[in-house]
N, C-alpha and C. Protein backbone atom coordinates (compact mmCIF):
# COMPACT_ATOMS: atom_id res chain seq x y z
N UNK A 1 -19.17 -33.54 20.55
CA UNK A 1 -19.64 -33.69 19.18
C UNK A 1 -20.30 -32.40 18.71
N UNK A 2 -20.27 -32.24 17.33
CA UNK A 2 -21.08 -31.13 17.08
C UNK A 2 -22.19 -31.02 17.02
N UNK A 3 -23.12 -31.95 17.26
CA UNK A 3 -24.77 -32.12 17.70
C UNK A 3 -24.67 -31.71 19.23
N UNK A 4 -23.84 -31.98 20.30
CA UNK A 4 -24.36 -31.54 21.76
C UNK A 4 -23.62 -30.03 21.28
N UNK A 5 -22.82 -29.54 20.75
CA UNK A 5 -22.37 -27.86 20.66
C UNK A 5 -23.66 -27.26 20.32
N UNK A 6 -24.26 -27.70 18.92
CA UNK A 6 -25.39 -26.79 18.20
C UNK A 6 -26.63 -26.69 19.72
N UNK A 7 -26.42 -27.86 20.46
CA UNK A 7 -27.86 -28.04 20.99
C UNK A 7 -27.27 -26.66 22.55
N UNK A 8 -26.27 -27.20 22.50
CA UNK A 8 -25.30 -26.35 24.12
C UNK A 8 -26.12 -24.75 23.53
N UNK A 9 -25.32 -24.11 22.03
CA UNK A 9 -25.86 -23.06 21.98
C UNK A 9 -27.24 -22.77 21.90
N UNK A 10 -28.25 -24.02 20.93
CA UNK A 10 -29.37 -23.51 21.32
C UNK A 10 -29.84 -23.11 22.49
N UNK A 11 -29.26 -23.92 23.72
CA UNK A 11 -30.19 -23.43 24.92
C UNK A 11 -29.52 -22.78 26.08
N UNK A 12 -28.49 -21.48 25.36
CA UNK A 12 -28.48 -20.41 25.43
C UNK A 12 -28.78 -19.30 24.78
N UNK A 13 -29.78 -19.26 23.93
CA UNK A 13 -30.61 -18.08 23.60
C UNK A 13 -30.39 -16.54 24.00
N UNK A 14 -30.57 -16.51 24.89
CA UNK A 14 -31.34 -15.74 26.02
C UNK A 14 -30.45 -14.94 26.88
N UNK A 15 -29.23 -15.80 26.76
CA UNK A 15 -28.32 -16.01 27.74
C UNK A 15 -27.47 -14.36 27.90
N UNK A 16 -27.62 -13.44 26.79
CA UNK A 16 -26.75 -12.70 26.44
C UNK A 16 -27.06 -11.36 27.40
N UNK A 17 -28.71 -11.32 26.46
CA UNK A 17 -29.81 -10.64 26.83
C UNK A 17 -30.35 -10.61 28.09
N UNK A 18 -30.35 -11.47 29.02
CA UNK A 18 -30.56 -11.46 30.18
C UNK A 18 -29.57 -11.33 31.46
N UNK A 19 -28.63 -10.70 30.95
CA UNK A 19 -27.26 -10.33 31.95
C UNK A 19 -26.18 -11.63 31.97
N UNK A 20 -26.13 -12.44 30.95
CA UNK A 20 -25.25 -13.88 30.80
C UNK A 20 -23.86 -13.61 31.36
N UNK A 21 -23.30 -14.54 31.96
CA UNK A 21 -21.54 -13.97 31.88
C UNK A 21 -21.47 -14.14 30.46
N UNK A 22 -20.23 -13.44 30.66
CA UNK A 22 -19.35 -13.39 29.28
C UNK A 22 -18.72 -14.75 29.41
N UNK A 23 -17.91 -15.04 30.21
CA UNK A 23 -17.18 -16.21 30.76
C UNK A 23 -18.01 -17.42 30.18
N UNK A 24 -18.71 -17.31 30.38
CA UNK A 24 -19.87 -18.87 30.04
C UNK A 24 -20.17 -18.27 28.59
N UNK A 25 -20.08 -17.92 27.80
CA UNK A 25 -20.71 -17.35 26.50
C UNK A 25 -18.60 -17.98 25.72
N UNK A 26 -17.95 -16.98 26.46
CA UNK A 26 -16.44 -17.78 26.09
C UNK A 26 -16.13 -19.21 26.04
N UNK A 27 -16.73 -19.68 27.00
CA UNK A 27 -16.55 -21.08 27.37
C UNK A 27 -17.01 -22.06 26.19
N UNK A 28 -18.61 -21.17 25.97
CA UNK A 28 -19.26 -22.19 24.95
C UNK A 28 -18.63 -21.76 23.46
N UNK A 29 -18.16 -20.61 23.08
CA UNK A 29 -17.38 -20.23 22.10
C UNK A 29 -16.05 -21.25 21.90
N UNK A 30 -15.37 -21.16 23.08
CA UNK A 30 -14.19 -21.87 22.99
C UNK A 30 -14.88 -23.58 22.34
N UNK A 31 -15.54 -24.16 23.52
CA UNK A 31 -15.81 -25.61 22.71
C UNK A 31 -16.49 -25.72 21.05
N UNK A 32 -16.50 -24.71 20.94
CA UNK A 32 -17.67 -24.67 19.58
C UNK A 32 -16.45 -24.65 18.58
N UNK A 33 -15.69 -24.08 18.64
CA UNK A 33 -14.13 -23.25 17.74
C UNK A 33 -13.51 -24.73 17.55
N UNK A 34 -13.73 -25.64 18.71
CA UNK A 34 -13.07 -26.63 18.72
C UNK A 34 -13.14 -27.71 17.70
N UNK A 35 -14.14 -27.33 17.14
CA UNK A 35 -14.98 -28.33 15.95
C UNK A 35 -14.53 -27.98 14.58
N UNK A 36 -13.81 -26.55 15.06
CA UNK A 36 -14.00 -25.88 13.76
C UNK A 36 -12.33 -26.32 12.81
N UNK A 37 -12.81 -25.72 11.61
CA UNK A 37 -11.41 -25.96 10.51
C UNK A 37 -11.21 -25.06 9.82
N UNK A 38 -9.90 -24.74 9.58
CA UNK A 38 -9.93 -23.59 8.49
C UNK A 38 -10.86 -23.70 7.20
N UNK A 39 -11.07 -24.89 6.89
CA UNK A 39 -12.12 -25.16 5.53
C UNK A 39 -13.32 -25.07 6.47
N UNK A 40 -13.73 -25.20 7.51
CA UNK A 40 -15.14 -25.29 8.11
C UNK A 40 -14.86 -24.25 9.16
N UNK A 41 -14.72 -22.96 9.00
CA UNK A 41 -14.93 -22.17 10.16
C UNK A 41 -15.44 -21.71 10.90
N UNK A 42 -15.53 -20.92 11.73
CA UNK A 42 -17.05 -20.42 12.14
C UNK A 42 -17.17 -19.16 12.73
N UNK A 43 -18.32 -18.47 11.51
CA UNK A 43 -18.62 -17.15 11.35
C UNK A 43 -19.14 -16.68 12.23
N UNK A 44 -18.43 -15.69 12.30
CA UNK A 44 -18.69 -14.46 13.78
C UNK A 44 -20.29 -14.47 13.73
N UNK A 45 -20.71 -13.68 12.50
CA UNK A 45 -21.95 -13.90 12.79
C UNK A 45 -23.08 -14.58 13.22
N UNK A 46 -22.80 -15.71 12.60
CA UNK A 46 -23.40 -17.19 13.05
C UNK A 46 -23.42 -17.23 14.59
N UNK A 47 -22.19 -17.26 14.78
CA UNK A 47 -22.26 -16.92 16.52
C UNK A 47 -22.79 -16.46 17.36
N UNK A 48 -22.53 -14.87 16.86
CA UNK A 48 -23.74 -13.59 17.40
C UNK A 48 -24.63 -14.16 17.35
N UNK A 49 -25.50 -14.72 16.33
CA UNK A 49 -26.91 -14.96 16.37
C UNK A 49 -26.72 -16.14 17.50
N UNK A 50 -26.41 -16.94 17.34
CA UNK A 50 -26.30 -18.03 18.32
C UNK A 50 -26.67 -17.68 20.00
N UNK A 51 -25.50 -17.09 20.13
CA UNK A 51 -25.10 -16.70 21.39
C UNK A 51 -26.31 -15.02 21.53
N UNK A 52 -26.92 -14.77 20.63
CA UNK A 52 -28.10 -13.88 20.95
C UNK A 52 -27.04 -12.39 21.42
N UNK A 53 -26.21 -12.13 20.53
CA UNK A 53 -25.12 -10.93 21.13
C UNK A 53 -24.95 -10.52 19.70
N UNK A 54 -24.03 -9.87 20.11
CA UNK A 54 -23.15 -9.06 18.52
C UNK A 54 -21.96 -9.38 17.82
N UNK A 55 -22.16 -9.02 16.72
CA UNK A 55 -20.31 -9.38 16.15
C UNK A 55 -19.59 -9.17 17.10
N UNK A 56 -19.73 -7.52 17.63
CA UNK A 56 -18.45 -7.06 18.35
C UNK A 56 -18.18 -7.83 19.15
N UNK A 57 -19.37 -8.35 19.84
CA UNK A 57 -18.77 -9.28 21.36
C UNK A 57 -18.17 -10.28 20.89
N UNK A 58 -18.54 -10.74 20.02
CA UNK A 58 -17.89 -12.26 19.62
C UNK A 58 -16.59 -11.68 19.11
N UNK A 59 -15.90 -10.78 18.67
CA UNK A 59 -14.46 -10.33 18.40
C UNK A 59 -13.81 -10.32 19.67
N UNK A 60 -14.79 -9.68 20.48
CA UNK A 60 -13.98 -9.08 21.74
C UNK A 60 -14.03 -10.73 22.83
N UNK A 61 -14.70 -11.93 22.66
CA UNK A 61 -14.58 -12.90 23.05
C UNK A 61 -13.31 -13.97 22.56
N UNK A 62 -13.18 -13.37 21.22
CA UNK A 62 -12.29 -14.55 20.15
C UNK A 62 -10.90 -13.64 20.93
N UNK A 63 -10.71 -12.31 21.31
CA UNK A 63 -9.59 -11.17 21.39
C UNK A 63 -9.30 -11.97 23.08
N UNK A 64 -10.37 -11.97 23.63
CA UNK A 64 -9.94 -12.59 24.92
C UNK A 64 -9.46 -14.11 25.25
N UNK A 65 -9.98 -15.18 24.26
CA UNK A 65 -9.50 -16.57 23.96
C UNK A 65 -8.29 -16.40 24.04
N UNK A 66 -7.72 -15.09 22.51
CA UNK A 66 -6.28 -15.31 22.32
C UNK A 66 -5.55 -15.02 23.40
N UNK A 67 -5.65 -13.76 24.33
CA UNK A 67 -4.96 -13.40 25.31
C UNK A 67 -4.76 -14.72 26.43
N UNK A 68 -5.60 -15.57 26.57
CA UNK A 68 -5.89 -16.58 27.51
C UNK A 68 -5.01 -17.73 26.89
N UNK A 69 -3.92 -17.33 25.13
CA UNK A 69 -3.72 -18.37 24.75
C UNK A 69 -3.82 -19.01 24.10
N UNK A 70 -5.01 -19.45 23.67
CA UNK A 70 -5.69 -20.38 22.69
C UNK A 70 -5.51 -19.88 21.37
N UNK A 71 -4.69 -20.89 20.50
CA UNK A 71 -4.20 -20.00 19.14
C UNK A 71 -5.57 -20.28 18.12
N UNK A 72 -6.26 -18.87 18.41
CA UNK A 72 -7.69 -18.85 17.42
C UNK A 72 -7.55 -18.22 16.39
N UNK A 73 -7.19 -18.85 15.20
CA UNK A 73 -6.89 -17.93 14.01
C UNK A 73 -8.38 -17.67 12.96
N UNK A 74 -7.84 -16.80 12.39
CA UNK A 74 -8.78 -16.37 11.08
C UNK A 74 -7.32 -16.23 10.26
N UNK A 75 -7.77 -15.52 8.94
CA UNK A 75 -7.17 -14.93 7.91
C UNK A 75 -8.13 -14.14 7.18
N UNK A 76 -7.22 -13.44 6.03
CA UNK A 76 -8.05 -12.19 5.49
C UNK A 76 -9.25 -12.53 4.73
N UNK A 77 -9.32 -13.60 4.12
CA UNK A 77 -10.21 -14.19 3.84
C UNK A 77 -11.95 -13.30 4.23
N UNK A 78 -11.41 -13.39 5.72
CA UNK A 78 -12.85 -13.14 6.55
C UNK A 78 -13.72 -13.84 6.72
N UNK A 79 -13.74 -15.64 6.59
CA UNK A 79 -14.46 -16.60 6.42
C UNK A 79 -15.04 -17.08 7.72
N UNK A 80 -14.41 -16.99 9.14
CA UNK A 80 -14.37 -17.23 10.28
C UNK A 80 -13.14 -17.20 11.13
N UNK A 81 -13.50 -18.30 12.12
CA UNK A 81 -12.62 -18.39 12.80
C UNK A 81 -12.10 -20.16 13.10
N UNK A 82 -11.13 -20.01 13.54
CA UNK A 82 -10.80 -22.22 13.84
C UNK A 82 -9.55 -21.61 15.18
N UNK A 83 -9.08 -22.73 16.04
CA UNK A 83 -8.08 -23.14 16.51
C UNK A 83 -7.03 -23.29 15.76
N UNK A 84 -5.93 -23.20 15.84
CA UNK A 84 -5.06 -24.08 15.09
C UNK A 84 -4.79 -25.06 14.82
N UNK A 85 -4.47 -25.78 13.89
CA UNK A 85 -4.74 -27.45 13.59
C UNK A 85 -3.50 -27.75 13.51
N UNK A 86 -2.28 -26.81 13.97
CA UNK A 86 -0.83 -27.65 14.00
C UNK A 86 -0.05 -26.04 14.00
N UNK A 87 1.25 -26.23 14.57
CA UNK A 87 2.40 -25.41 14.42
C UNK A 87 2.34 -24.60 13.16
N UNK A 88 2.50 -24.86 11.59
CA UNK A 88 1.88 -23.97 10.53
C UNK A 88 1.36 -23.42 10.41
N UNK A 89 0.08 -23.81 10.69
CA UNK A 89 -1.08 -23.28 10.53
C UNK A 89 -1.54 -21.85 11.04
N UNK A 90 -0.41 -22.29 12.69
CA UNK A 90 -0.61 -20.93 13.83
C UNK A 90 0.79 -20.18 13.02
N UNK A 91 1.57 -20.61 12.65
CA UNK A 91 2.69 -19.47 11.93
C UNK A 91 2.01 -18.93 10.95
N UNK A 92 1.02 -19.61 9.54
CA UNK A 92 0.32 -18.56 8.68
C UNK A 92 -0.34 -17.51 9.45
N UNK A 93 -1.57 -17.65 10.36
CA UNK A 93 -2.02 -16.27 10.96
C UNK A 93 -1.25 -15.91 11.80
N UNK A 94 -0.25 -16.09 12.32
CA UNK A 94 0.99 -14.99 13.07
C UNK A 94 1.46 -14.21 12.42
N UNK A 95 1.99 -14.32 11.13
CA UNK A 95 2.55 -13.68 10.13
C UNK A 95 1.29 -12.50 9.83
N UNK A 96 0.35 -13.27 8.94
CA UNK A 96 -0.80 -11.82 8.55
C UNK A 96 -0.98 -11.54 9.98
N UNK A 97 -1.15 -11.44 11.04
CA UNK A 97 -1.86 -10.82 12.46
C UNK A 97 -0.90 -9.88 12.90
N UNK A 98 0.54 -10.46 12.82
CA UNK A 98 1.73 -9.10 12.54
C UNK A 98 2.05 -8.30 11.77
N UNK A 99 1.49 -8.32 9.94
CA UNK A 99 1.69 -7.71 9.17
C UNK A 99 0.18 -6.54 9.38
N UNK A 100 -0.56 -7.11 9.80
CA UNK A 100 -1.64 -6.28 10.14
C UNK A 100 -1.56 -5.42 11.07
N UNK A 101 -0.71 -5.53 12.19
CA UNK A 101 -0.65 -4.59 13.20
C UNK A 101 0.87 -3.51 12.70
N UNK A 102 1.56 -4.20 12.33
CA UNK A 102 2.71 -3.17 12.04
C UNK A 102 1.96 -1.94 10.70
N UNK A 103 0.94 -2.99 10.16
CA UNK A 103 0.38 -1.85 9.09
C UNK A 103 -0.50 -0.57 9.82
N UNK A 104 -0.68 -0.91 11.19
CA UNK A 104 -1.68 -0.08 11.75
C UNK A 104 -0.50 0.53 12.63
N UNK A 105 0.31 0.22 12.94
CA UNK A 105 1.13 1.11 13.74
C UNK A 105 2.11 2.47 12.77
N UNK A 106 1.92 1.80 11.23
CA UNK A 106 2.87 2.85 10.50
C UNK A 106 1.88 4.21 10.20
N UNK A 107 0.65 3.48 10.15
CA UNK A 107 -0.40 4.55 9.64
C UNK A 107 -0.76 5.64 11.05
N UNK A 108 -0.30 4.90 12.41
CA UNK A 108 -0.73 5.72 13.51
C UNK A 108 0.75 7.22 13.05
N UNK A 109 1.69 6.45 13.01
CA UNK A 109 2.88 7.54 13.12
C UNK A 109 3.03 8.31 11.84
N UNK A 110 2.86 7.64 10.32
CA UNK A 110 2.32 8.92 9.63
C UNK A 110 1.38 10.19 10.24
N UNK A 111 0.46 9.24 10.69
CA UNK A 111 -0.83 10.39 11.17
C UNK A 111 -0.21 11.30 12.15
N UNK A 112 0.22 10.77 13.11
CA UNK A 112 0.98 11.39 14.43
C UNK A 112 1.66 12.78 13.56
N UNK A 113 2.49 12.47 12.95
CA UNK A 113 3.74 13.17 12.48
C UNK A 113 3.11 14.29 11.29
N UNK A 114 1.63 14.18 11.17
CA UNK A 114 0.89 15.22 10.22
C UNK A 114 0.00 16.07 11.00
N UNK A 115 -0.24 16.07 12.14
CA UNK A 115 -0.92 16.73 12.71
C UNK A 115 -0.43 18.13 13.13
N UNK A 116 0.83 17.84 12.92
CA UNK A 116 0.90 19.60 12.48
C UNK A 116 0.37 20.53 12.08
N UNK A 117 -0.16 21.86 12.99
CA UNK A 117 -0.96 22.80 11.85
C UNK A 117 -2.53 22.41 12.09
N UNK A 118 -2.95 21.18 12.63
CA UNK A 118 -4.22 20.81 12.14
C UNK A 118 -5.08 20.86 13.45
N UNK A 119 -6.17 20.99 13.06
CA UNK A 119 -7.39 21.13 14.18
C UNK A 119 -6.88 20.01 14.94
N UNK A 120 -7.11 20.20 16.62
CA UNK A 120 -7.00 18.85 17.02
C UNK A 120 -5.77 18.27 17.18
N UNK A 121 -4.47 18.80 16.77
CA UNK A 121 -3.56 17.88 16.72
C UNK A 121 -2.77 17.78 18.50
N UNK A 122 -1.83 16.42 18.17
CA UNK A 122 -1.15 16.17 19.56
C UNK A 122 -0.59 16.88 20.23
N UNK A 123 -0.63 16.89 21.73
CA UNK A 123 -0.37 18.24 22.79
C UNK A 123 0.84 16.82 23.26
């Protein structure tokens, strides 16, 4: 339920700050996500504070969910994060999560291909 989640994270506080696994900080992330909905998501930040850590970790926790599997979507929105709530749902953020990376891979090989001439460029 989402009364034993809120209470799970309250009484890890501490947990981050005092050498916590990550693993157990994932764990309680993962059940918490579980509650969540694309209309009710749940903000990285919120988290961080929760879990007594940082955005970044909580990216780099949601980055390790996915690798492990678990289809944890967002969208551009930037509203949070949810599970997927059905086959669709995980095809809408597949689509933007691929249009996002091919956009970052065209901008690497422009760049690549200008460094000609320039301080720094590729050996």
């Amino acid at each position: 339920s989402l009364k034993r989640l809120q209470r799970q994270f309250a009484s890890y506080p501490l947990l981050h700050k005092f050498g916590g696994s990550e693993e157990i900080m994932k764990q309680i992330l993962h059940e918490y996500l579980k509650s969540c909905t694309k209309q009710n998501p749940l903000n990285r930040y919120e988290a961080a504070e929760k879990l007594n850590t940082t955005e970044r970790t909580i990216r780099e926790l949601i980055s390790s969910l996915r690798m492990d599997g678990v289809r944890v979507c967002a969208d551009s929105s930037g509203k949070g994060y949810w599970i997927a709530e059905g086959e669709q749902d995980y095809k809408r953020f597949r689509a933007e999560y691929i249009s996002r990376a091919s956009s970052i891979f065209s901008t690497v090989f422009a760049m690549d291909g200008a460094t000609e001439g320039q301080i720094g460029g590729l050996t």
